[in-house]
Protein backbone atom coordinates (compact mmCIF):
# COMPACT_ATOMS: atom_id res chain seq x y z
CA UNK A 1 -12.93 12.22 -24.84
CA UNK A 2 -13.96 12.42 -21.35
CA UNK A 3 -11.05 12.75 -18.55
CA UNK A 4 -11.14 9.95 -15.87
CA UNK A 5 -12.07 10.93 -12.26
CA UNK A 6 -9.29 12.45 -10.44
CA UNK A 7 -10.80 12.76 -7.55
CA UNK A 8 -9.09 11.76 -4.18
CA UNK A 9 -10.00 8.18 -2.96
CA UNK A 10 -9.99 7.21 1.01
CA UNK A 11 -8.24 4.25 1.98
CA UNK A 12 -7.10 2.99 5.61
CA UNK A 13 -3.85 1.85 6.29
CA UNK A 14 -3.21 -0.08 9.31
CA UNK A 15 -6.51 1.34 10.93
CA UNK A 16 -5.39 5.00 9.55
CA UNK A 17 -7.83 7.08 7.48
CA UNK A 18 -6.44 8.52 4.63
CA UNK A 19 -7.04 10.19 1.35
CA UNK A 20 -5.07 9.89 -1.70
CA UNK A 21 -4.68 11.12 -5.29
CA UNK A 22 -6.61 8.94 -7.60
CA UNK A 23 -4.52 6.71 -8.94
CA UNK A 24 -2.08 6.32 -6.32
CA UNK A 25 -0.07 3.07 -6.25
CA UNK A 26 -1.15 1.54 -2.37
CA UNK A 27 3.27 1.47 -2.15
CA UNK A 28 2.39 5.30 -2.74
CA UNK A 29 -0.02 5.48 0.20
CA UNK A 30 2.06 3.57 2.50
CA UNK A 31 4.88 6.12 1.75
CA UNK A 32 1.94 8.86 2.87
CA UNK A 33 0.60 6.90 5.74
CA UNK A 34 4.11 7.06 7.50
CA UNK A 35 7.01 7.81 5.41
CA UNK A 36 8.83 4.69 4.00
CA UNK A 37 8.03 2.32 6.27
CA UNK A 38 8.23 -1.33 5.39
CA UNK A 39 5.12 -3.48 4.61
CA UNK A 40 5.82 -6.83 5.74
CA UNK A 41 8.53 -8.61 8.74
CA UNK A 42 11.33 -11.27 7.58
CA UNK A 43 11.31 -14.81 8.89
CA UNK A 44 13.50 -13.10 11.42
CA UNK A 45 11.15 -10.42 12.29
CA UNK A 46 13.21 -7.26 10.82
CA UNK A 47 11.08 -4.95 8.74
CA UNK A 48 11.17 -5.36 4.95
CA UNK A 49 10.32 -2.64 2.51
CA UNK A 50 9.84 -1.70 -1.20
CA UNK A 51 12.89 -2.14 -3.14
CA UNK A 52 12.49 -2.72 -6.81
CA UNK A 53 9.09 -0.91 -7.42
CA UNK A 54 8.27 -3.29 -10.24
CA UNK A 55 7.11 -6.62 -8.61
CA UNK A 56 9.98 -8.54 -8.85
CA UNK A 57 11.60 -8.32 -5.30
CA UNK A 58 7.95 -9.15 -3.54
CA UNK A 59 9.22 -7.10 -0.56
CA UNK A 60 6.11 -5.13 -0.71
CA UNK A 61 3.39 -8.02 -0.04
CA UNK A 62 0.42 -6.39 2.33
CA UNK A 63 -3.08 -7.35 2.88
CA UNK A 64 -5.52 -5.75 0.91
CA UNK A 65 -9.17 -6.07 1.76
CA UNK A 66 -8.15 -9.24 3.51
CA UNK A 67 -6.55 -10.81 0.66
CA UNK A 68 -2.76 -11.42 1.70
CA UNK A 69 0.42 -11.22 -0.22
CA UNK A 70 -1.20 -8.22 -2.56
CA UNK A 71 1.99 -6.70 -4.46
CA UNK A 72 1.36 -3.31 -2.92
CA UNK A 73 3.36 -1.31 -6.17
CA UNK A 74 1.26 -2.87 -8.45
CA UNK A 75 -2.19 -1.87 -6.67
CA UNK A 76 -3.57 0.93 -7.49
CA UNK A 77 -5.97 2.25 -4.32
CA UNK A 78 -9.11 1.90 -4.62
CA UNK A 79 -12.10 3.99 -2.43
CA UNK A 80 -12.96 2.45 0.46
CA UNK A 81 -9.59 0.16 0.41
CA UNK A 82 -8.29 -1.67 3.78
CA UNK A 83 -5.28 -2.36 3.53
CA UNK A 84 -2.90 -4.18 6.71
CA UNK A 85 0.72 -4.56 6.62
CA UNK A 86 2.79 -6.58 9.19
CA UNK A 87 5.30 -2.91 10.38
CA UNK A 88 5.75 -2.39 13.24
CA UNK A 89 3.37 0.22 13.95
């Protein structure tokens, strides 16, 4: 059997270039981008960040390729990937 292709895949977050591992989780990449900065604001504008890491606390909702509320721990990157959060930047 064949191994998949591990090779890195370039993504930009927020306007930033960046390559990751293959397989990399976009969560992952936003962890890489900047350290654990959040994805998205509250009603009340505070920044909001990963907390579960599963899917169920929806706290990690970004844009991806201009699709909005993307689950970003659930998306793996893909090459050529945009994806847009709402952090403070």
């Amino acid at each position: 059997m064949r191994e998949a292709n591990r090779e890195p895949v370039a993504v930009t977050v927020d306007g930033q270039a960046l390559q990751v591992p293959a397989y990399t989780t976009v969560a992952a990449a936003l962890a890489l981008a900047g350290g654990m900065r959040g994805g998205r604001l509250s009603v009340t504008g505070e920044p909001r960040a990963m907390l579960c890491g599963m899917g169920v606390c929806q706290e990690c909702r970004v844009t991806v390729d201009g699709c909005a509320h993307v689950l970003a721990c659930q998306t793996v990157c893909r090459d050529g990937m945009t994806v847009e959060t709402d952090a403070p930047k």
